[in-house]
N, C-alpha and C. Protein backbone atom coordinates (compact mmCIF):
# COMPACT_ATOMS: atom_id res chain seq x y z
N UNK A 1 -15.80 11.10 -7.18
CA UNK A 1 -16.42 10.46 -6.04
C UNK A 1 -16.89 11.55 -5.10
N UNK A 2 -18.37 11.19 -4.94
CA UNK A 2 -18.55 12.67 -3.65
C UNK A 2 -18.05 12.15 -2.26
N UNK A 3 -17.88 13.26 -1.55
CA UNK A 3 -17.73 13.26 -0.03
C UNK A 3 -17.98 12.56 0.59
N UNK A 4 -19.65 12.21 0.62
CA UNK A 4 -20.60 11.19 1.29
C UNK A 4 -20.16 9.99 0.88
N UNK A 5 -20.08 9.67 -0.64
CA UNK A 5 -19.93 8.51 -0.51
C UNK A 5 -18.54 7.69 0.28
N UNK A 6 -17.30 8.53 -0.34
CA UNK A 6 -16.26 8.56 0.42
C UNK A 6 -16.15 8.21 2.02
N UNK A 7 -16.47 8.99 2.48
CA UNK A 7 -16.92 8.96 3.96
C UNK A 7 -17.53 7.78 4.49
N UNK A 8 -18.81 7.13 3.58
CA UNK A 8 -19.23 5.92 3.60
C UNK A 8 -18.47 4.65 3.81
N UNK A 9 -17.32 5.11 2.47
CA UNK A 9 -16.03 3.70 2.32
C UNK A 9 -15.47 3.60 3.09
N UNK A 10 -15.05 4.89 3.71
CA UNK A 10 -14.17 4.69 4.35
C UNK A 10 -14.69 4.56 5.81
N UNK A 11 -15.39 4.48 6.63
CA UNK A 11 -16.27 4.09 7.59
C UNK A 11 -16.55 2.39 7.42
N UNK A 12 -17.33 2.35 6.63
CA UNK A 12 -17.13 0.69 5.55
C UNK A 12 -15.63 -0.23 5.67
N UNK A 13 -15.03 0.43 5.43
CA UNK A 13 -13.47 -0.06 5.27
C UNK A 13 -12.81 -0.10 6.46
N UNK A 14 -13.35 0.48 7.48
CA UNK A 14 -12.68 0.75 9.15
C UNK A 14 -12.95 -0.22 9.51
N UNK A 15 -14.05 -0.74 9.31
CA UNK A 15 -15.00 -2.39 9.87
C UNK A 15 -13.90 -2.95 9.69
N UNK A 16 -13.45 -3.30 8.47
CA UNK A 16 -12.50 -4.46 8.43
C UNK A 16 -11.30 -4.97 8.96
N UNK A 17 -11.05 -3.80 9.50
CA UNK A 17 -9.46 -3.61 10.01
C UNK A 17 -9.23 -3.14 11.12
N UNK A 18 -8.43 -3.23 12.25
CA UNK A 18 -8.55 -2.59 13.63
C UNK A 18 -7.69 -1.30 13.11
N UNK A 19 -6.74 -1.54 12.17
CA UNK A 19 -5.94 -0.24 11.51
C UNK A 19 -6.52 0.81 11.14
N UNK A 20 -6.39 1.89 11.56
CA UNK A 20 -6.65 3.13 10.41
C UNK A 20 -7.10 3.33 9.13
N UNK A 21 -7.69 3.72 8.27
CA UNK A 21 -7.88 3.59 6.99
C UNK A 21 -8.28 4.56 6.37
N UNK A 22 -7.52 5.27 4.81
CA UNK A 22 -7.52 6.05 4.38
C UNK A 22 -8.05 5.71 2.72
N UNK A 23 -9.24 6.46 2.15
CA UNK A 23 -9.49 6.51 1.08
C UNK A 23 -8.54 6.93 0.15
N UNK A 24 -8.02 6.05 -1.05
CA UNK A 24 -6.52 6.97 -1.56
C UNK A 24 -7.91 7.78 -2.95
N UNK A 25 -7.21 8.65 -2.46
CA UNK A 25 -7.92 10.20 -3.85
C UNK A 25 -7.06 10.54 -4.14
N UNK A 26 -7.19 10.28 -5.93
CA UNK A 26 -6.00 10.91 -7.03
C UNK A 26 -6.09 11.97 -6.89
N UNK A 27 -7.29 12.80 -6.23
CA UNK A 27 -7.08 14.16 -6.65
C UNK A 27 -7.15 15.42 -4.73
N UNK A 28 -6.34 14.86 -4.44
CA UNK A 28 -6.03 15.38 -3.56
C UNK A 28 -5.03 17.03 -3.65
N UNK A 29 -5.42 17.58 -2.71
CA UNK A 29 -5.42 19.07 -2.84
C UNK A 29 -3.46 19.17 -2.87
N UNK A 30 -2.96 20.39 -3.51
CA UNK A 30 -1.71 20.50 -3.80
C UNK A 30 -1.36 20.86 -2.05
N UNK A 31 -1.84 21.78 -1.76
CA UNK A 31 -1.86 22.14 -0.07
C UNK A 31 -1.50 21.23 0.65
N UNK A 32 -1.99 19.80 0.54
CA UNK A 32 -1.79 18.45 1.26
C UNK A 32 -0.11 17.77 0.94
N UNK A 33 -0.32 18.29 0.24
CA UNK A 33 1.65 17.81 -0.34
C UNK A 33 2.79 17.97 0.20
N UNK A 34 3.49 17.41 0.64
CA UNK A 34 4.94 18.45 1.76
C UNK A 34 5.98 18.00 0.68
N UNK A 35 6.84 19.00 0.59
CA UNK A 35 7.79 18.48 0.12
C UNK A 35 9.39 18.08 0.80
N UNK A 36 9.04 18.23 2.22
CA UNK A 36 10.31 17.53 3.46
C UNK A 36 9.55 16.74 3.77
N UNK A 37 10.88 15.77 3.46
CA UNK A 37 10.86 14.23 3.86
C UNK A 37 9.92 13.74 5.23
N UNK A 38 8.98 12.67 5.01
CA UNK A 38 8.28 12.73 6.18
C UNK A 38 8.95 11.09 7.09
N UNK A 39 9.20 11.46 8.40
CA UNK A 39 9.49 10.13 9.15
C UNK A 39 8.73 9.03 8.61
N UNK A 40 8.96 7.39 8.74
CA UNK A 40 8.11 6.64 8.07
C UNK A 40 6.99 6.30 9.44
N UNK A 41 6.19 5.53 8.92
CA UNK A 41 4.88 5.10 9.57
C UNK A 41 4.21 6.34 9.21
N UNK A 42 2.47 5.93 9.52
CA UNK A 42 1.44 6.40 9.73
C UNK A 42 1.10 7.53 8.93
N UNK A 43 1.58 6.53 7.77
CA UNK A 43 1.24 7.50 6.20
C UNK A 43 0.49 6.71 5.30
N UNK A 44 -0.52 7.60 4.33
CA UNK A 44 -1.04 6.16 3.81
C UNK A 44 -0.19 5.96 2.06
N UNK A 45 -0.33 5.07 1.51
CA UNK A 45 0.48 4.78 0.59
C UNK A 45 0.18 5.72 -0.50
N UNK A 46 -1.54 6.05 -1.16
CA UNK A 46 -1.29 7.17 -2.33
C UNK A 46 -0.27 8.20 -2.20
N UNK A 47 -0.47 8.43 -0.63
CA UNK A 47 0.12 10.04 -0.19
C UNK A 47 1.86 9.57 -0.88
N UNK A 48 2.47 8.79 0.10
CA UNK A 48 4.04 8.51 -0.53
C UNK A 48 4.30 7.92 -1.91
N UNK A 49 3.23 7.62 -2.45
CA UNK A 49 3.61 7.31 -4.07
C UNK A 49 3.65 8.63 -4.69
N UNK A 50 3.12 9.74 -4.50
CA UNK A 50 2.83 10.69 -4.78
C UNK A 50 3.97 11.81 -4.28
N UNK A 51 4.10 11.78 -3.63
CA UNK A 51 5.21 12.91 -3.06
C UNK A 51 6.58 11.92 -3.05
N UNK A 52 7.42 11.16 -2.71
CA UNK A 52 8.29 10.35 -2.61
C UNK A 52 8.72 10.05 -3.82
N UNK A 53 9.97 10.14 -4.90
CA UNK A 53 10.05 9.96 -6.22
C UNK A 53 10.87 8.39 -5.64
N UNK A 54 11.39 8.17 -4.99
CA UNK A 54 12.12 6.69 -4.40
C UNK A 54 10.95 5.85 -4.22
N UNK A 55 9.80 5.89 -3.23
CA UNK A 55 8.99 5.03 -4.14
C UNK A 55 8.73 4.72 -4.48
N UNK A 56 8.10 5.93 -5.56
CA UNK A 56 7.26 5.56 -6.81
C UNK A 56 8.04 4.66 -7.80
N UNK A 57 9.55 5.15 -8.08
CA UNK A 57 10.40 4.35 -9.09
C UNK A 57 10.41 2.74 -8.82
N UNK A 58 10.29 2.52 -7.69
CA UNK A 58 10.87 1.33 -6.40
C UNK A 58 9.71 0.19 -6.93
N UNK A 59 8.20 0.74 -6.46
CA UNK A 59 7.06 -0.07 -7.00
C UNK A 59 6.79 0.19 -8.09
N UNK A 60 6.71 1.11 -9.47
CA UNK A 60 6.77 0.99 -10.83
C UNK A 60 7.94 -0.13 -10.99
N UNK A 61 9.32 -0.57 -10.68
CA UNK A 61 9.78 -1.70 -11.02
C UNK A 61 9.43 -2.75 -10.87
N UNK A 62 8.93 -2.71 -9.73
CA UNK A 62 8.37 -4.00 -8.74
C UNK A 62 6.90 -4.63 -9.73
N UNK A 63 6.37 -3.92 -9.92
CA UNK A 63 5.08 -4.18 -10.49
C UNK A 63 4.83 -4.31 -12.34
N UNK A 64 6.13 -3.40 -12.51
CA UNK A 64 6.16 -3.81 -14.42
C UNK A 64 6.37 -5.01 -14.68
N UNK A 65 5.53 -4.70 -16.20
CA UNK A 65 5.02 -6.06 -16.43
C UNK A 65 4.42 -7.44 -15.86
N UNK A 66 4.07 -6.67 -15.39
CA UNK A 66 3.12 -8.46 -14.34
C UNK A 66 1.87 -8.32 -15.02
N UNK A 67 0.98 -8.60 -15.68
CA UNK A 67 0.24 -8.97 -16.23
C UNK A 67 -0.71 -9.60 -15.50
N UNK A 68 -0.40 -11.00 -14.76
CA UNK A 68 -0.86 -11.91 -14.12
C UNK A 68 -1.80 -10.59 -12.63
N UNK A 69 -1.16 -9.80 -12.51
CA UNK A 69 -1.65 -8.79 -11.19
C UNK A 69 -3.52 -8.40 -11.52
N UNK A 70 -3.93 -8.19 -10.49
CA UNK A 70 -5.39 -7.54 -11.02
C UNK A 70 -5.23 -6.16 -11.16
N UNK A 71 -6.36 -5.64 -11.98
CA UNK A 71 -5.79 -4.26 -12.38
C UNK A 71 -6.32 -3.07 -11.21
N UNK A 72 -6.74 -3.44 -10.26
CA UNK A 72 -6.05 -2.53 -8.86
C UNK A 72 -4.67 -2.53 -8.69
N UNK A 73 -4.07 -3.67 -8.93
CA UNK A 73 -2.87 -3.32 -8.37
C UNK A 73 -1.88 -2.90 -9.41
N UNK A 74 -2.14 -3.15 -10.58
CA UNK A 74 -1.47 -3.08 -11.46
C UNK A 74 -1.35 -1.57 -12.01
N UNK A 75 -2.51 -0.69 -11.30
CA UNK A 75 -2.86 0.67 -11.52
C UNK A 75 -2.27 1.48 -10.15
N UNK A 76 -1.60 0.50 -9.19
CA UNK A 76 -1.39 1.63 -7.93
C UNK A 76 -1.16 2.93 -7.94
N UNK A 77 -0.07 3.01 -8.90
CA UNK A 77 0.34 4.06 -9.10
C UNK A 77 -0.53 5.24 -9.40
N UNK A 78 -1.06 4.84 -10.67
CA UNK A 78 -1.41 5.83 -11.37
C UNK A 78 -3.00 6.10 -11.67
N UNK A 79 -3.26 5.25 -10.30
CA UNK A 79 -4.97 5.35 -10.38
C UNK A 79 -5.06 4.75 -8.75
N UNK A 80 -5.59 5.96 -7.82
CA UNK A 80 -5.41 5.32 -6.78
C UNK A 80 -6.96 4.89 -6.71
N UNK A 81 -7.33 3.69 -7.21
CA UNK A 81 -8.47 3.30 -7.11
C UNK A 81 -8.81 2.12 -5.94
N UNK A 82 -7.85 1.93 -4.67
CA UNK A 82 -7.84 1.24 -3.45
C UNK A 82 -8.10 1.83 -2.22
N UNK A 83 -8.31 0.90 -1.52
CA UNK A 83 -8.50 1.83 0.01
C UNK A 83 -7.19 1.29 0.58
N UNK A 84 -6.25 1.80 1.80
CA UNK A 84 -5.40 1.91 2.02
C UNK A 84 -5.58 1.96 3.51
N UNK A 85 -4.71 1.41 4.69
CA UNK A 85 -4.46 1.41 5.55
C UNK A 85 -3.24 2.14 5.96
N UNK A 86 -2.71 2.88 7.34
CA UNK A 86 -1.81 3.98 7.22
C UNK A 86 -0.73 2.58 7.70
N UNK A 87 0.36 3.28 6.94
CA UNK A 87 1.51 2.63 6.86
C UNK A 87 1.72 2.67 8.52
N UNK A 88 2.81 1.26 8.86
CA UNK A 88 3.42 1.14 10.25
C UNK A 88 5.04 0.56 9.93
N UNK A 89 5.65 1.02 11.42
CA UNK A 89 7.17 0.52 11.45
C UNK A 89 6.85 -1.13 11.64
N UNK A 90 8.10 -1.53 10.90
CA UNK A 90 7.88 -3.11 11.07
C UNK A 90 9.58 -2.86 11.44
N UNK A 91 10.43 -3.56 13.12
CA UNK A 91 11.55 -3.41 12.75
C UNK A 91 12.18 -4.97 13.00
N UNK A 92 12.70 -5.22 11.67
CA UNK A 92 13.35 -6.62 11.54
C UNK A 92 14.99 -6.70 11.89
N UNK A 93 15.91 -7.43 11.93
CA UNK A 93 17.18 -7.74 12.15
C UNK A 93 17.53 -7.13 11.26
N UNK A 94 17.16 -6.87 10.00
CA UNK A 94 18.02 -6.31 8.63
C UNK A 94 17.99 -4.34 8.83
N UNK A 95 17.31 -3.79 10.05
CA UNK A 95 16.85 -2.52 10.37
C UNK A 95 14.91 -2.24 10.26
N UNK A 96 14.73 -1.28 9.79
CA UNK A 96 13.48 -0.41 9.73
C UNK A 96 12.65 -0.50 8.93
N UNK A 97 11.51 -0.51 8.60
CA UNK A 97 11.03 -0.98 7.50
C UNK A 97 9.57 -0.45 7.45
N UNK A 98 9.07 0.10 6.38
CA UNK A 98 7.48 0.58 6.59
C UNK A 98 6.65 -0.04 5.65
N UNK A 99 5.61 -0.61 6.40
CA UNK A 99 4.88 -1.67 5.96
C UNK A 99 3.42 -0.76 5.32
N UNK A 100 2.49 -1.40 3.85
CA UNK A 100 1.44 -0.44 3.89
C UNK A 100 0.52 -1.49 3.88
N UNK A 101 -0.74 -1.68 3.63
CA UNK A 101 -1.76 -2.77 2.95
C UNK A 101 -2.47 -1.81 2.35
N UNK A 102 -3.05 -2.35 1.16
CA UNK A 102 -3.81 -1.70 0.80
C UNK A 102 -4.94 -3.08 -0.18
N UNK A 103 -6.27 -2.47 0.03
CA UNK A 103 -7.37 -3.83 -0.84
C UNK A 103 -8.19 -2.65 -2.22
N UNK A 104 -8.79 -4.28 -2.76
CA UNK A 104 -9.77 -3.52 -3.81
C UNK A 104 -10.85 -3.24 -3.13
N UNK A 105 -12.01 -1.94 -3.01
CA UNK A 105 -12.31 -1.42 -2.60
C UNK A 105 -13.79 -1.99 -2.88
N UNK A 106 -14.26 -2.72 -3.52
CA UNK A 106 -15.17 -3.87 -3.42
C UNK A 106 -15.19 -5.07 -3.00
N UNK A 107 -13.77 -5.31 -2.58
CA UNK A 107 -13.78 -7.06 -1.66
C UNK A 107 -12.24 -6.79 -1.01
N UNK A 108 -12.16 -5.95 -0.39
CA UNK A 108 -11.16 -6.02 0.27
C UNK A 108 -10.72 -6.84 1.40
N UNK A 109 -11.28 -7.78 2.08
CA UNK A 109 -11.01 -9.30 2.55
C UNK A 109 -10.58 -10.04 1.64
N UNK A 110 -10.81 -10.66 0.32
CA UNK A 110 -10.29 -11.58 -0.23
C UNK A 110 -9.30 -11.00 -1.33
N UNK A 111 -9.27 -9.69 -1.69
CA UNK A 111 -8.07 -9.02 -2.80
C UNK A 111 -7.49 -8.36 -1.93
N UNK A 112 -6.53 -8.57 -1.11
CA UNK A 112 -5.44 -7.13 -1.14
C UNK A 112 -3.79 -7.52 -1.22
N UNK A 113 -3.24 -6.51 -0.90
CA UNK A 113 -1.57 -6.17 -0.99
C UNK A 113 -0.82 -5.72 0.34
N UNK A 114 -0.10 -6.26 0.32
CA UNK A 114 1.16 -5.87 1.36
C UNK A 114 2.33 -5.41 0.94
N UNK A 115 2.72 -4.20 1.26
CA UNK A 115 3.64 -3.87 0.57
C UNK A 115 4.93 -3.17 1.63
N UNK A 116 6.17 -3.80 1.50
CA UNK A 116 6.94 -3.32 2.65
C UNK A 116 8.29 -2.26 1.78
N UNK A 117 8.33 -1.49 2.56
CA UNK A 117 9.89 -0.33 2.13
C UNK A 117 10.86 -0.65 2.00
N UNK A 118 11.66 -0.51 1.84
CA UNK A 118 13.05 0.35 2.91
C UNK A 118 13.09 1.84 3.10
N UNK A 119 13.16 2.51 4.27
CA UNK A 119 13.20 3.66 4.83
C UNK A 119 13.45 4.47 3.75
N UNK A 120 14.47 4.41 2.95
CA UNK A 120 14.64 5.26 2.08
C UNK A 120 13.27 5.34 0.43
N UNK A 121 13.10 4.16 0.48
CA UNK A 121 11.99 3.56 -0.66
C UNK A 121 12.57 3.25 -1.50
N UNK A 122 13.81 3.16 -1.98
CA UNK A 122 14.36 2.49 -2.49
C UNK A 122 14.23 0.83 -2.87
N UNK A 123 13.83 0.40 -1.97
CA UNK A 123 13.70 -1.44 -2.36
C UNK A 123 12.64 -1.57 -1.40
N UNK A 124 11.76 -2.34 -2.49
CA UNK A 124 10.27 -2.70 -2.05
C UNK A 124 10.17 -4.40 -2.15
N UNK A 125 9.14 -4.73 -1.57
CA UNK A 125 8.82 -6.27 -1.86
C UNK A 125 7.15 -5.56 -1.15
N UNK A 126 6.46 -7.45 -1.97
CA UNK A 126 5.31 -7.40 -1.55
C UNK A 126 4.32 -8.74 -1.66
N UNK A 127 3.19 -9.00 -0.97
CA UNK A 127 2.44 -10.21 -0.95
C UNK A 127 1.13 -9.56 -0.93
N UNK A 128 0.59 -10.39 -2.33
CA UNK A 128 -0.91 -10.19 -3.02
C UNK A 128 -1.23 -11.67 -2.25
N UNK A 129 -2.59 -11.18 -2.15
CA UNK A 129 -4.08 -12.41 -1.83
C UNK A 129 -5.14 -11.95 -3.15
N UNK A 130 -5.24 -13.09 -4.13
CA UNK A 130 -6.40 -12.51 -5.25
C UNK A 130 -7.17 -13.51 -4.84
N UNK A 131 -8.35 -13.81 -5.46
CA UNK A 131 -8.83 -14.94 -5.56
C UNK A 131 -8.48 -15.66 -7.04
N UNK A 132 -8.62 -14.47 -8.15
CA UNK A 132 -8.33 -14.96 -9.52
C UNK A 132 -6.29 -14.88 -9.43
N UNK A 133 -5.59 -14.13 -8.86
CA UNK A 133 -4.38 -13.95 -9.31
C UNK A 133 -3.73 -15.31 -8.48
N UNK A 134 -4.55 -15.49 -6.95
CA UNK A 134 -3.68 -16.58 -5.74
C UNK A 134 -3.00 -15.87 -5.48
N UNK A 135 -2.42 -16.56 -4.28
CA UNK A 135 -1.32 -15.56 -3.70
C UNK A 135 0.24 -15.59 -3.99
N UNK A 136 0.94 -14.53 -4.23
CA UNK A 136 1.64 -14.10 -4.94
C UNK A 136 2.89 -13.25 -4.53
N UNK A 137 4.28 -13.35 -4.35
CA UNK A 137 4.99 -13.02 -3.54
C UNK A 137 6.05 -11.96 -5.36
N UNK A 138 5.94 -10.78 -4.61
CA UNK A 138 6.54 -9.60 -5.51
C UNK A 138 7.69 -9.21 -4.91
N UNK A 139 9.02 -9.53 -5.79
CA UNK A 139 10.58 -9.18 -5.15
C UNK A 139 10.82 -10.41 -4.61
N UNK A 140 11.78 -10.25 -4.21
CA UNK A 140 12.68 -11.34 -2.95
C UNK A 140 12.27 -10.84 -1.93
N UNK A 141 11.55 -10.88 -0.61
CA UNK A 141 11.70 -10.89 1.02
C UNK A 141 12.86 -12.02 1.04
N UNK A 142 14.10 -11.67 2.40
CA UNK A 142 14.25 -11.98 3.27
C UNK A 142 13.24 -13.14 3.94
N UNK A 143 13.84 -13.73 4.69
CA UNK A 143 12.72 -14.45 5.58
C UNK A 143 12.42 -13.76 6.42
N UNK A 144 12.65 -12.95 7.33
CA UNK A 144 12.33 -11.88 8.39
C UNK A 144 11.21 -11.12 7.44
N UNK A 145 11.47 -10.22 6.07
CA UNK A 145 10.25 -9.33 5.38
C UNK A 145 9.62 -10.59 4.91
N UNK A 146 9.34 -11.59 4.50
CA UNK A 146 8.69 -12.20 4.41
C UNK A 146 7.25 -12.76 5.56
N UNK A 147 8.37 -12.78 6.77
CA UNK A 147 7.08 -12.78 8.03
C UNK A 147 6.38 -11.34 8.50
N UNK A 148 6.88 -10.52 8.15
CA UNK A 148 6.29 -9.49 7.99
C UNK A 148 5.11 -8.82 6.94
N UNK A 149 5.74 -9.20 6.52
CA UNK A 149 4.34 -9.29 4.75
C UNK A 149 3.18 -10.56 4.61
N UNK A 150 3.38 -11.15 6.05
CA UNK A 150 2.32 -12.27 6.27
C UNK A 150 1.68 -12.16 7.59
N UNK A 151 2.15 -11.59 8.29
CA UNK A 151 1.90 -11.12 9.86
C UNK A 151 0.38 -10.80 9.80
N UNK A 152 -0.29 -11.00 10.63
CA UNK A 152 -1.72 -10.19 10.67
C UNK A 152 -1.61 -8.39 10.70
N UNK A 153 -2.76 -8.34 10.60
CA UNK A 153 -2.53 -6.52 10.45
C UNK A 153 -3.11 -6.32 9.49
N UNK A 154 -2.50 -4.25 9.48
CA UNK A 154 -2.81 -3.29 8.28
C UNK A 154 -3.71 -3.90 7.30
């Protein structure tokens, strides 16, 4: 993907959202990488799938085998082919929690994902909007992460 166009999407993709928004690029520079733990919020999700091994394990469970998923999401991992909004604190009765969204990058109003933490990344949940998949609740939420993974926003 060149620069320009990039720059385009993601300008494109700002429209939609009062949130922040970050183009996720698989091929982001090694330089960009930290390897101390970063506080949560105002990160975007390729970045912590990528550096974070609690994560990544957390949503590879969450998301195996679903079939029924579209294959944006079904590729998060390993194809960051979405645009992404920077993660925020969501804090519920159960503690802390970092919330991401992320859409398909051709209809991101009617396809995207919500995807919430736990601080550590350890245990994830999440709520898809497809048009072909419907909407779609990944893990158990709580009722508290549940209103959170429906809240307006990101």
């Amino acid at each position: 993907m060149t620069k320009r166009f990039a720059t385009l999407l993601l300008v494109s993709a700002s429209m939609l959202s009062p949130a922040p928004l970050a183009l996720a690029a698989s091929d982001a520079s090694p330089s960009a990488q930290s390897t101390q733990p970063a506080a949560i919020g105002n990160r975007a999700l390729n970045h912590v799938v990528a550096t974070s091994p609690e994560h990544k394990k957390s949503l590879v469970a969450l998301l195996r085998g679903r079939r029924d998923l579209p294959d944006w999401v079904r590729t998060l991992i390993t194809s960051a082919r979405y645009v992404t909004g920077m993660s925020r604190v969501v804090t519920l009765p159960e503690g802390e929690f970092e919330l991401f969204g992320a859409c398909d990058p051709r209809d991101c109003p009617n396809s995207h994902i919500r995807i919430l933490f736990s601080p550590d990344g350890k245990r994830v949940w999440a709520r898809l909007i497809d048009p072909a998949a419907g909407p779609q609740l990944l893990g158990e939420p709580s009722a508290d992460q549940l209103r959170a993974l429906i809240a307006p926003g990101i």
